[in-house]
Protein backbone atom coordinates (compact mmCIF):
# COMPACT_ATOMS: atom_id res chain seq x y z
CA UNK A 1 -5.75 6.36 -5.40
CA UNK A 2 -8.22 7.16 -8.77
CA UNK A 3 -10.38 10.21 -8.50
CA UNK A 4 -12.82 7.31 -8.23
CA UNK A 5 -11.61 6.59 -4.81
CA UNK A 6 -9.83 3.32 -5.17
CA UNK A 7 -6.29 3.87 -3.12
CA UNK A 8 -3.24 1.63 -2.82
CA UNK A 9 -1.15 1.68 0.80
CA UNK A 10 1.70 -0.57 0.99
CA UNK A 11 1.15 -3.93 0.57
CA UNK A 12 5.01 -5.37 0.38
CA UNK A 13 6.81 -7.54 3.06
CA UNK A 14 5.32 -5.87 6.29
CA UNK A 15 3.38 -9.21 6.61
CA UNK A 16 6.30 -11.02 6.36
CA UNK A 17 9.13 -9.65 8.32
CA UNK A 18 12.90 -10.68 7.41
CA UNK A 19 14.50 -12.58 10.25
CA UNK A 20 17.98 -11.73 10.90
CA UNK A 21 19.30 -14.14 9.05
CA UNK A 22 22.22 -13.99 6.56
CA UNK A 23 21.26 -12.43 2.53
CA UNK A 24 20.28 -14.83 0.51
CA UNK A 25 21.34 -12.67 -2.24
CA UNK A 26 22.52 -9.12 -3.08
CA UNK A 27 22.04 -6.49 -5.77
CA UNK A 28 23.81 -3.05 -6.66
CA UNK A 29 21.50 -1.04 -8.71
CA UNK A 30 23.58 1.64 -10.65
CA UNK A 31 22.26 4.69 -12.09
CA UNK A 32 24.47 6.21 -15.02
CA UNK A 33 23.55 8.94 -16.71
CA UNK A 34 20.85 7.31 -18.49
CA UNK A 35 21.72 3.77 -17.97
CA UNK A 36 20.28 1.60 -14.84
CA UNK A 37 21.82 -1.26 -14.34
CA UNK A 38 20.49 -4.07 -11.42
CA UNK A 39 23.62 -6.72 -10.62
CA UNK A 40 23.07 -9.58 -9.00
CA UNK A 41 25.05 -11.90 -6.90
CA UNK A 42 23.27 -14.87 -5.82
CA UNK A 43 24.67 -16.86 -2.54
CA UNK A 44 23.03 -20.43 -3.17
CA UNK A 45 22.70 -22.17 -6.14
CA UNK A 46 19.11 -22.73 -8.15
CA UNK A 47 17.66 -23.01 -11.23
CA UNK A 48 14.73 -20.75 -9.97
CA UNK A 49 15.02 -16.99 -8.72
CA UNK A 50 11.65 -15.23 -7.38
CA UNK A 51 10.69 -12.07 -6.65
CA UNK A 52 8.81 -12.16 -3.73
CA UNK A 53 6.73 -8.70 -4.74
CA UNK A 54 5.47 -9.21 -7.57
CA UNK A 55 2.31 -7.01 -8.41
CA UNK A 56 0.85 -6.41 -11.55
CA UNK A 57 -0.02 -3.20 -12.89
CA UNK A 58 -3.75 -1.02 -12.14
CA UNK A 59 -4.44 -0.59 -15.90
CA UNK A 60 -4.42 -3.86 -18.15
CA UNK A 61 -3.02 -6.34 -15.39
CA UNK A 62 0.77 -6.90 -16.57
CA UNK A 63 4.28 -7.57 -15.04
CA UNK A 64 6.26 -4.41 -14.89
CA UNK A 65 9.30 -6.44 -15.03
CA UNK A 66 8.71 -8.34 -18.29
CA UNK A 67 8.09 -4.60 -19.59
CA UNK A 68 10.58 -2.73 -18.17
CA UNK A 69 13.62 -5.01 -17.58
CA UNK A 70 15.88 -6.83 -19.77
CA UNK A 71 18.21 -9.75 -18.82
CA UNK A 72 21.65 -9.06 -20.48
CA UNK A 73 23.28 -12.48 -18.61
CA UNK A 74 23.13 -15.17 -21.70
CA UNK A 75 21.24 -18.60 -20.75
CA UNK A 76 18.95 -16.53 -17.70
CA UNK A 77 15.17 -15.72 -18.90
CA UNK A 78 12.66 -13.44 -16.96
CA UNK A 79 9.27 -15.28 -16.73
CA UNK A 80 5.95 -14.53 -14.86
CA UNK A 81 4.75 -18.25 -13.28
CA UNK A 82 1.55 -17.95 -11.14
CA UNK A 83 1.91 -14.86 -8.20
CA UNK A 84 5.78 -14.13 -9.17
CA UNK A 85 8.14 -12.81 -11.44
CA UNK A 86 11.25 -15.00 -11.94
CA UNK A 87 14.62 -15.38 -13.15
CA UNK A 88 14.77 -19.03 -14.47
CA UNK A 89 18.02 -20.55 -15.92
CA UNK A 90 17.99 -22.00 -19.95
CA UNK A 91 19.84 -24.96 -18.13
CA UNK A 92 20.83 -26.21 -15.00
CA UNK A 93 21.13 -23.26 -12.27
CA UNK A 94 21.16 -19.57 -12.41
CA UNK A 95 24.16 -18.08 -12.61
CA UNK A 96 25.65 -16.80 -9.60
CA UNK A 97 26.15 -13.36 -11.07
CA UNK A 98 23.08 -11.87 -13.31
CA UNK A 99 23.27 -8.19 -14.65
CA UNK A 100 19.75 -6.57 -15.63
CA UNK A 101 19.07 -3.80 -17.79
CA UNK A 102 16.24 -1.49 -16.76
CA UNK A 103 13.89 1.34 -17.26
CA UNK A 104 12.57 2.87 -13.76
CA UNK A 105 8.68 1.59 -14.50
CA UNK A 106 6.38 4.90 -12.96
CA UNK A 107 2.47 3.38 -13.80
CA UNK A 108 0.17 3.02 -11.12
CA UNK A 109 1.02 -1.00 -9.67
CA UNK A 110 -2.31 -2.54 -7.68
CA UNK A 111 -1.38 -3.61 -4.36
CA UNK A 112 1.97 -2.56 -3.89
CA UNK A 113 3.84 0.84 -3.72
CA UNK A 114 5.10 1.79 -7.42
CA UNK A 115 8.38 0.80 -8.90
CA UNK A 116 9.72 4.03 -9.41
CA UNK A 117 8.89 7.86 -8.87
CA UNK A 118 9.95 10.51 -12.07
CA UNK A 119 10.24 13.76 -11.56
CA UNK A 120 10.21 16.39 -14.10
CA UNK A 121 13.63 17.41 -13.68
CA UNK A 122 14.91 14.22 -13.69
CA UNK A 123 15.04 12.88 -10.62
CA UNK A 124 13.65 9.37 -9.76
CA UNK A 125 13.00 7.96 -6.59
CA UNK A 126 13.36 3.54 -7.12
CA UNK A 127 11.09 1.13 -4.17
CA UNK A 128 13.99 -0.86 -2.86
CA UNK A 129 11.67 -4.19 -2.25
CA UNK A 130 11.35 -4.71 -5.49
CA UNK A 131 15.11 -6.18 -5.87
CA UNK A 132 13.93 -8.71 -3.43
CA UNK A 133 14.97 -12.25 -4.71
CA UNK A 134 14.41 -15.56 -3.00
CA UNK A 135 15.67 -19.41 -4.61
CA UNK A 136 13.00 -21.67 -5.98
CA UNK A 137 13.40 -25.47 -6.55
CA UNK A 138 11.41 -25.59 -9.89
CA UNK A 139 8.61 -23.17 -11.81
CA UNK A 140 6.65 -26.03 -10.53
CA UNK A 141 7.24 -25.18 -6.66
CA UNK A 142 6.47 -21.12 -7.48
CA UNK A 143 3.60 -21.71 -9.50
CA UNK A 144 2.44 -24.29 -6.11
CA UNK A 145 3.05 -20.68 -4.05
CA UNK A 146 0.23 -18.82 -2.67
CA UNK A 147 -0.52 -14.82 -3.07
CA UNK A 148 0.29 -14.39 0.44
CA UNK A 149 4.00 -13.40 0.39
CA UNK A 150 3.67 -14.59 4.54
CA UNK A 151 3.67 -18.15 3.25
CA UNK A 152 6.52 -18.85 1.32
CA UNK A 153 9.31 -19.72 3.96
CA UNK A 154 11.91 -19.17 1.50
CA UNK A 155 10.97 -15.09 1.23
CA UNK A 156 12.41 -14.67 5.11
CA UNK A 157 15.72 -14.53 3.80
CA UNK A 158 16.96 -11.19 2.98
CA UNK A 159 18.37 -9.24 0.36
CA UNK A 160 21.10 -7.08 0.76
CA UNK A 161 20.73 -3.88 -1.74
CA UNK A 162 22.79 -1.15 -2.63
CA UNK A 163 21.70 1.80 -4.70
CA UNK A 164 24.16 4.24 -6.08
CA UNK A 165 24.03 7.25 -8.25
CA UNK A 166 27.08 7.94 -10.63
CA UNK A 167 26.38 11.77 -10.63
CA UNK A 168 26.73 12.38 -6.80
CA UNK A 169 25.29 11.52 -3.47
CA UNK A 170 21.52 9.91 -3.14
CA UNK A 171 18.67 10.55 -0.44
CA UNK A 172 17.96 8.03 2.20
CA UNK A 173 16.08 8.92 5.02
CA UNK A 174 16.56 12.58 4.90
CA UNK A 175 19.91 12.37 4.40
CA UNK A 176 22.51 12.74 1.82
CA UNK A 177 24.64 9.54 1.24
CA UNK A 178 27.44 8.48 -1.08
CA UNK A 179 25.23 4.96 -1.40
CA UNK A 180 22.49 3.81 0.07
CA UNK A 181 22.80 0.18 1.40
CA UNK A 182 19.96 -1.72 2.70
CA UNK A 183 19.56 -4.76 5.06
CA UNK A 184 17.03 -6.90 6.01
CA UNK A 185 14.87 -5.94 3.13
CA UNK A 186 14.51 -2.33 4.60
CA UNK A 187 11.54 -1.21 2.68
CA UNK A 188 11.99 2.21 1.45
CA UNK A 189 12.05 4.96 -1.33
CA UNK A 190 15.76 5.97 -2.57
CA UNK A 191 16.10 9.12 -4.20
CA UNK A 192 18.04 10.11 -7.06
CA UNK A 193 18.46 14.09 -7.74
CA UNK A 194 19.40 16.99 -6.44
CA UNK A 195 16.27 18.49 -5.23
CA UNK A 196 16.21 20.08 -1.91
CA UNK A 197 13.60 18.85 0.47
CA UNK A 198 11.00 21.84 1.77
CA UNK A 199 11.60 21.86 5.47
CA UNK A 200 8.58 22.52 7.81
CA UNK A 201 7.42 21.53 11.50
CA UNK A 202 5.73 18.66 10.39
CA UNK A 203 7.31 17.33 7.01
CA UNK A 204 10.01 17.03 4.72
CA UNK A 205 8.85 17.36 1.01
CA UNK A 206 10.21 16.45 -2.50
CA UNK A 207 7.84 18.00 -4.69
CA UNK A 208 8.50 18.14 -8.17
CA UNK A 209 8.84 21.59 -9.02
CA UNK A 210 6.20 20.93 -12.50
CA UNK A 211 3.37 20.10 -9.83
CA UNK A 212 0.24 22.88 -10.74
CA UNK A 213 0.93 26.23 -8.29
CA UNK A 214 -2.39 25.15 -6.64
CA UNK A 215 -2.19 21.49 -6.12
CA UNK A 216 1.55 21.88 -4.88
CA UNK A 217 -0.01 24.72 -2.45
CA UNK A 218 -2.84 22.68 -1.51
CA UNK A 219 -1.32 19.36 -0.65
CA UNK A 220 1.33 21.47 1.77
CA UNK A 221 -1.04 22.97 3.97
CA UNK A 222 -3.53 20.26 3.66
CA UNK A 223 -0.96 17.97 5.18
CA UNK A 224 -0.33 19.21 8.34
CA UNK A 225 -3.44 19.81 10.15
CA UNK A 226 -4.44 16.12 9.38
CA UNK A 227 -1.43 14.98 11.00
CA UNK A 228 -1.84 17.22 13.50
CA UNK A 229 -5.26 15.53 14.36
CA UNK A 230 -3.79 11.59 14.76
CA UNK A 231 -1.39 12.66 16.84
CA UNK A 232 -3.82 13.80 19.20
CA UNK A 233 -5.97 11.10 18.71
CA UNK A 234 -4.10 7.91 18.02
CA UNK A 235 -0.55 9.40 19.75
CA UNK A 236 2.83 10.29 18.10
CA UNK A 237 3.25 8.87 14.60
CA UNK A 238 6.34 6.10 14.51
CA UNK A 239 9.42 7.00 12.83
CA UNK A 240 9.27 10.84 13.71
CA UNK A 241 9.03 13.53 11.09
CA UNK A 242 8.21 11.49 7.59
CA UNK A 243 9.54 12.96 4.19
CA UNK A 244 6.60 13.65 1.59
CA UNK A 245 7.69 12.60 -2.21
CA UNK A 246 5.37 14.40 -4.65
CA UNK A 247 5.48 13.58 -8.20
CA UNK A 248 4.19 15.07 -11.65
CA UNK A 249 3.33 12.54 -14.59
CA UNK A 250 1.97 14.99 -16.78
CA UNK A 251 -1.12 16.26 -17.74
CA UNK A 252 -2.66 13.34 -19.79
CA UNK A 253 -6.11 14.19 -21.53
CA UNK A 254 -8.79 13.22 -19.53
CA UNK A 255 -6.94 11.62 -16.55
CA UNK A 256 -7.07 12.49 -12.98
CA UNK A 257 -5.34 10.34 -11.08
CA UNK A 258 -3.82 10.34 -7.73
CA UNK A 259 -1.79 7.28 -6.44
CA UNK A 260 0.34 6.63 -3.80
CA UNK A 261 1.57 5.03 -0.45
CA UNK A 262 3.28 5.31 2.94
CA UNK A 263 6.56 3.53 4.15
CA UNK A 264 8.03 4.13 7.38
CA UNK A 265 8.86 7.42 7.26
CA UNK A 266 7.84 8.45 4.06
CA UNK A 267 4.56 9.38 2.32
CA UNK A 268 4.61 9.46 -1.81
CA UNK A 269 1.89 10.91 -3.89
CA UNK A 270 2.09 10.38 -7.52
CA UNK A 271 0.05 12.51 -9.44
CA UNK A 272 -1.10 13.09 -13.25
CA UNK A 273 -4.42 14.18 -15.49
CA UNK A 274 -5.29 17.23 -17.05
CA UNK A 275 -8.13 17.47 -14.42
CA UNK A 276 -5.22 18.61 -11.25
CA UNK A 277 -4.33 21.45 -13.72
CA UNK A 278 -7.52 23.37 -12.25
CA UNK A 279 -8.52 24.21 -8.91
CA UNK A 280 -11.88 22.89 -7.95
CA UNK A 281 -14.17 21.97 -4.43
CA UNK A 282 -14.59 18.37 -5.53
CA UNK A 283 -10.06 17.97 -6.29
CA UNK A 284 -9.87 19.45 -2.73
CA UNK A 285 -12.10 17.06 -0.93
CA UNK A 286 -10.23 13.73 -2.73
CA UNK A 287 -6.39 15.39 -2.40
CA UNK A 288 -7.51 15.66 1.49
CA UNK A 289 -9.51 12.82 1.87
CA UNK A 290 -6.78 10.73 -0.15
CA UNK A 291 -3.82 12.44 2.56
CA UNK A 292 -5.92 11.33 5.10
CA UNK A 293 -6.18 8.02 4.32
CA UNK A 294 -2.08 7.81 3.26
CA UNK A 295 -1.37 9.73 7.03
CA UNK A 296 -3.67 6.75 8.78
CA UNK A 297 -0.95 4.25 7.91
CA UNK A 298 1.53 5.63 9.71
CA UNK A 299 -0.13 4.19 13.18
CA UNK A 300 -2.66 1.44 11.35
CA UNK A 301 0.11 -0.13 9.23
CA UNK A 302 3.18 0.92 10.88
CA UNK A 303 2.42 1.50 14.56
CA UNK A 304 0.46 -2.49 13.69
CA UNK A 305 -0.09 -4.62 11.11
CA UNK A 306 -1.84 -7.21 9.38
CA UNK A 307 -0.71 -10.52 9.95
CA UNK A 308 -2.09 -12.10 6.65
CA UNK A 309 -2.66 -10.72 2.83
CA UNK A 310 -6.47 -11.81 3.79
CA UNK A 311 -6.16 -9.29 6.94
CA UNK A 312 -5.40 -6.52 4.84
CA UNK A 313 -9.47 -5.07 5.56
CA UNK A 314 -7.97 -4.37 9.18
CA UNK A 315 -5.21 -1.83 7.67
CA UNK A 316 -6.91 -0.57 4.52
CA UNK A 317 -10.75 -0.56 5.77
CA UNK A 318 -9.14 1.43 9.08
CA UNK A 319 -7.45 4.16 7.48
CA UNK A 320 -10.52 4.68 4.99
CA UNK A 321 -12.78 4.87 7.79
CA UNK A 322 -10.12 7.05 9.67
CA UNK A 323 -9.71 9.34 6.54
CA UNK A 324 -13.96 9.40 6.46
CA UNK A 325 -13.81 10.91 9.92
CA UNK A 326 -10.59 13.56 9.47
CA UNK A 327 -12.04 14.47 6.22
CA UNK A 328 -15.92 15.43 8.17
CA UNK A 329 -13.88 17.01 11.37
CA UNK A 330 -11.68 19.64 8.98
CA UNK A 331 -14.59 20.39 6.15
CA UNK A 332 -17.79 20.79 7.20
CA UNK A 333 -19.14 20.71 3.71
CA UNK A 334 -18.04 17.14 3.38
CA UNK A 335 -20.89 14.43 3.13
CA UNK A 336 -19.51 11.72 4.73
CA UNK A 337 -22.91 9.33 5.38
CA UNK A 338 -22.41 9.28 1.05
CA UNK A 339 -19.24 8.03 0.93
CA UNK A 340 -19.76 5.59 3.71
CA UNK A 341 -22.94 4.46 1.34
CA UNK A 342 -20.76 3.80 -1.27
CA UNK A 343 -18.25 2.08 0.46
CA UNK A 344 -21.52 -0.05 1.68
CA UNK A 345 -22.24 -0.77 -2.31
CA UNK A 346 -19.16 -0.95 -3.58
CA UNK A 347 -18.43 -3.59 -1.19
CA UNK A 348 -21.93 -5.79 -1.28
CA UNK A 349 -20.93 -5.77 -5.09
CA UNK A 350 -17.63 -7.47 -4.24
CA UNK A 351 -19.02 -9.85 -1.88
CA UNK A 352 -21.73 -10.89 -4.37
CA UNK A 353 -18.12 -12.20 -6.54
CA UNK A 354 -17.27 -14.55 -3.88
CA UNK A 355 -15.65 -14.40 -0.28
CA UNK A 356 -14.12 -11.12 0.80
CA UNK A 357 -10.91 -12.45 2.18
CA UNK A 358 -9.96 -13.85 -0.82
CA UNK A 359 -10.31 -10.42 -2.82
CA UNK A 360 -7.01 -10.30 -3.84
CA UNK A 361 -7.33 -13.62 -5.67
CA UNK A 362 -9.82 -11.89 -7.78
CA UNK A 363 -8.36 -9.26 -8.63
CA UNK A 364 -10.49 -7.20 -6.11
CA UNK A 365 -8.41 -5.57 -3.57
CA UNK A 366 -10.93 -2.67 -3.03
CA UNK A 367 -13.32 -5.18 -1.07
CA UNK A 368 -10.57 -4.96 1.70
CA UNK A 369 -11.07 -0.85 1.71
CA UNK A 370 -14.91 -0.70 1.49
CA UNK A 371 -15.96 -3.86 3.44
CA UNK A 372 -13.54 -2.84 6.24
CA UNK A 373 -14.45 0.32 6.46
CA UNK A 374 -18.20 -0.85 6.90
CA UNK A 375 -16.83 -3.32 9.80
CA UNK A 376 -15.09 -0.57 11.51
CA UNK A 377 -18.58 1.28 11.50
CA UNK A 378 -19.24 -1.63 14.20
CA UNK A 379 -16.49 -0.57 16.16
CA UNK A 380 -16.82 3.01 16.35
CA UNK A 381 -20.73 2.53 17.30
CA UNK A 382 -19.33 0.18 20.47
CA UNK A 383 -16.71 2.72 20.99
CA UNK A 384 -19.21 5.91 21.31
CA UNK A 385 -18.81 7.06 18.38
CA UNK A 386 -14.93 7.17 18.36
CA UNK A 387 -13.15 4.29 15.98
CA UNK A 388 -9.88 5.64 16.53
CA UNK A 389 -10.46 5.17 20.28
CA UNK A 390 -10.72 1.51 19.15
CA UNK A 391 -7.70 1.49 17.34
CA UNK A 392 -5.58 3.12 19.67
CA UNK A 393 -6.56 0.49 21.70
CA UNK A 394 -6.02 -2.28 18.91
CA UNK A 395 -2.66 -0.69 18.92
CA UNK A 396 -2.00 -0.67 22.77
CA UNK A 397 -2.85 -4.73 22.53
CA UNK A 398 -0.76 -5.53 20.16
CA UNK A 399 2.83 -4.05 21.30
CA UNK A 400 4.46 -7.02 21.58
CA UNK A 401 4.37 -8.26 18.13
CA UNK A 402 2.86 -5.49 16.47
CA UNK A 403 0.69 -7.35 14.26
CA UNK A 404 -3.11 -8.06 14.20
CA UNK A 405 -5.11 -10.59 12.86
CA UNK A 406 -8.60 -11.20 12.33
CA UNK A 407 -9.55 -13.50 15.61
CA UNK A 408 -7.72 -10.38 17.25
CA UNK A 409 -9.50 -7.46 15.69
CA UNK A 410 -12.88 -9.57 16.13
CA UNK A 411 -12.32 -10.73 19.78
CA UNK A 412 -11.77 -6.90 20.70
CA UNK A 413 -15.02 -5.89 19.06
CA UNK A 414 -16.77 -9.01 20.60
CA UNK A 415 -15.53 -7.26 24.25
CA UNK A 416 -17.21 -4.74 23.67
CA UNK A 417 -20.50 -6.35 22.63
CA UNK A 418 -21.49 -9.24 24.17
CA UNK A 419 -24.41 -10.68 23.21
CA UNK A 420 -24.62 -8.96 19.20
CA UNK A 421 -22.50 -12.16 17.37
CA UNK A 422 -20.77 -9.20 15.33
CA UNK A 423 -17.55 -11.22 15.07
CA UNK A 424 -19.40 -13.84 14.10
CA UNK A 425 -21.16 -12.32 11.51
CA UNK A 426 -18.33 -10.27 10.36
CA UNK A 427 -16.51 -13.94 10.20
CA UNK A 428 -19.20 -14.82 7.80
CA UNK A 429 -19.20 -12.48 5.55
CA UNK A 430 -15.08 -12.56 5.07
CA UNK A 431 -15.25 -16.55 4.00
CA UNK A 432 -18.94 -16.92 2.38
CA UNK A 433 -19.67 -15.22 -1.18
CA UNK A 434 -22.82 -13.34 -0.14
CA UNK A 435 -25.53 -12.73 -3.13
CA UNK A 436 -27.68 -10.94 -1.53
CA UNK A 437 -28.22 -7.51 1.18
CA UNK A 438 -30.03 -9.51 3.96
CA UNK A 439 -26.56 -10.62 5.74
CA UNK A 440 -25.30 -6.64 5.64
CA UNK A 441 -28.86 -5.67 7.00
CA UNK A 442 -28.49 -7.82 9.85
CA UNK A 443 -25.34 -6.74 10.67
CA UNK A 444 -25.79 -3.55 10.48
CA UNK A 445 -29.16 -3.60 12.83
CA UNK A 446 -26.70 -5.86 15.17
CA UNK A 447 -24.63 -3.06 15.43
CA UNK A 448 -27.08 -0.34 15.67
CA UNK A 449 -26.31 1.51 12.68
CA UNK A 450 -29.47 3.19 11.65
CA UNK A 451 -30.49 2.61 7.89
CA UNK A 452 -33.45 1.84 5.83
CA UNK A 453 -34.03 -0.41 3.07
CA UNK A 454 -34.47 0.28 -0.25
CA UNK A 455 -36.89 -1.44 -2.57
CA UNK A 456 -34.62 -3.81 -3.93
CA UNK A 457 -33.71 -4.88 -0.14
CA UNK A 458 -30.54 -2.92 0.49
CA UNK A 459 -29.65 -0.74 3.30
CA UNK A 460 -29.23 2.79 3.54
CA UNK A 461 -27.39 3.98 5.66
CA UNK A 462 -28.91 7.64 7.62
């Protein structure tokens, strides 16, 4: 998340999950000292290797790979072709064995969770999806792929990973192990260090010890009562008691930056800027609005979850909407009709660009945060007043595959509303590039939120 509001939730695999199927490939990443190594053996033979996550960095749009890893295996170049990153072979096929030198990349990535984690004392935390590799015909067939990871058959066969730590033991799952080796493309942060977790009721932290006395403070009692309020309201979180990773990049002149995601059982917050050095009202409200928003995914993005990259305004629009309402029910001082009005804005600028489902395409991803937090306003007006009534029940439908998709989201509202064509017009505005306000006006007076229009035509909301 920017102080701006703009916040990135995991956006890896979940849409795709690995069948159990036999690894495609496998990798032991080897920290020593100061060296990281990445070695791969690869089971099939093919002139192509992808990596099926593949996001590009927030600031000036780049592959961290082509900037942070090198490929030491003579005749094997790293390319970016069209969504992906790939290993490509100088002739003939890859290599069955490929050793990569690497740098654990910690910038801000756009729709995924980061790379890596640093902490100030020199422990690093390293997103284990990233190792995912997959075997392409040609650069021809990758650059044919789509965005949407879901569609690329080849991606449902695993990767087997191994991380290890020269120094000593490393942290998976709470837990101290000689190695950490994943299956099935587990998705998940591996820690390497020898900081001790804070223990309380409710979470397991990592904090880097540089964090400023207040922010570090702040962020551990912030934490708790938000939690405290979805489990009352949406029921237990999955995975049981999650471990909180807090790091410190500095405090760069005029930055203030928070970023960060949640994984099944884990929440990480990456901070930096010279603006968290000082306590201030506003830094509160966005550190606990921006918690909020990470704690929704636990239940709308773990508990469910979108079924396609152009679903992703059911997960992200959710939890800002769900973070809206914590934020309002825990500080009365918060103005939440004004950052509902921007989400309206923000998002009527996006869909003035072109259709909102195909955001991503664009380079756009906040459209699925704003303009699904403006659709959700349509639910929690047919559900009393109470969205996360409607997604516990979004959540109690969809058990036996735990996924949701747009016909599935809509047809719920729709039950509740017969007669107002919101799923239709909701439909609408997802595939149509819409220039102008009249389309969110309607909608909004279909689904009885009060507004009035401004001169130029475009609601606001009361």
């Amino acid at each position: 998340m920017r102080i701006a509001a703009a916040l990135i939730a995991a956006v890896t695999l979940t849409a795709c999950p690995a069948r159990a199927v036999e690894p495609v490939a496998s990798v032991e990443v080897v920290r020593d000292g100061d060296k990281w190594t990445a070695d791969y053996r690869f089971n099939r033979d093919a002139p192509v290797w992808v990596f099926a996550v593949s996001p590009l960095t927030r600031v000036s749009p780049r592959s961290f790979r082509l900037e942070s890893w090198t490929v030491e295996t003579p005749g094997v170049r790293l390319e970016r072709r069209g969504w992906y990153d790939v290993l490509v072979a100088d002739k003939g096929e890859v290599p069955d064995r490929v050793r990569i030198r690497f740098k654990p990349f910690t910038e801000d990535i756009e729709t995924a969770s980061d790379a890596a984690m640093a902490f100030t004392d020199g422990s690093v935390a390293l997103y284990s999806v990233q190792w995912k590799a997959s075997p392409a015909a040609s650069l021809a067939e990758v650059e044919r792929y789509p965005i949407d990871t879901g569609y690329v058959a080849s991606f449902a066969a695993p990767t087997s990973v191994t991380l290890r730590d020269t120094a000593g033991p490393v942290l998976l799952d709470g837990r101290r192990v000689a190695k950490a080796e994943l299956t099935g493309d587990k998705e998940t942060y591996v820690f390497f260090g020898n900081t001790r977790p804070v223990e309380t009721a409710t979470v397991s932290t990592l904090i880097d010890p540089a964090t400023p006395a207040w922010l570090k403070q702040f962020t551990l009692s912030a934490l708790p009562p938000i939690f405290d309020r979805y489990d009352k309201l949406l029921g237990h979180r999955p995975g049981g008691k999650p471990t909180l990773m807090v790091s410190w990049n500095g405090a760069t002149p005029g930055r203030t930056s928070f970023g960060g995601s949640v994984l099944r059982g884990q929440m990480v917050l990456r901070l930096e800027g010279e603006g968290l050095t000082r306590d201030n009202p506003r830094l509160r409200e966005v550190a606990r609005w921006f918690v909020a928003h990470e704690a929704a995914h636990f239940w709308l993005g773990q508990a469910v979850i979108y079924e396609s990259n152009q679903d992703q305004w059911i997960t992200e629009g959710g939890a800002d909407l769900l973070g809206y309402r914590t934020v309002a029910a825990l500080d009365r001082s918060y103005n939440v009709t004004a950052a509902l009005q921007k989400a309206l804005d923000d998002c009527q600028a996006s869909a003035r660009k072109g259709p909102i489902a195909t955001a991503n395409e664009r380079g756009d991803p906040k459209a699925y945060y704003n303009c699904g937090a403006i659709f959700g306003l349509m639910a929690e007006k047919a559900w009393n007043g109470q969205f996360h009534s409607f997604i516990h029940q979004l959540i109690a439908a969809n058990q036996d595959d735990k996924m949701v998709n747009r016909r599935e989201w809509l047809s719920l509202l729709d039950s509740r509303t017969p007669g107002q064509s919101l799923g239709r017009r909701i439909a609408a505005l997802l595939d149509n590039t819409t220039p102008g306000p009249q389309p969110w006006a309607d909608l909004l007076t279909a689904g009885g939120i009060k507004f009035r229009l401004r001169p130029n035509g475009s609601p606001e909301l009361q």
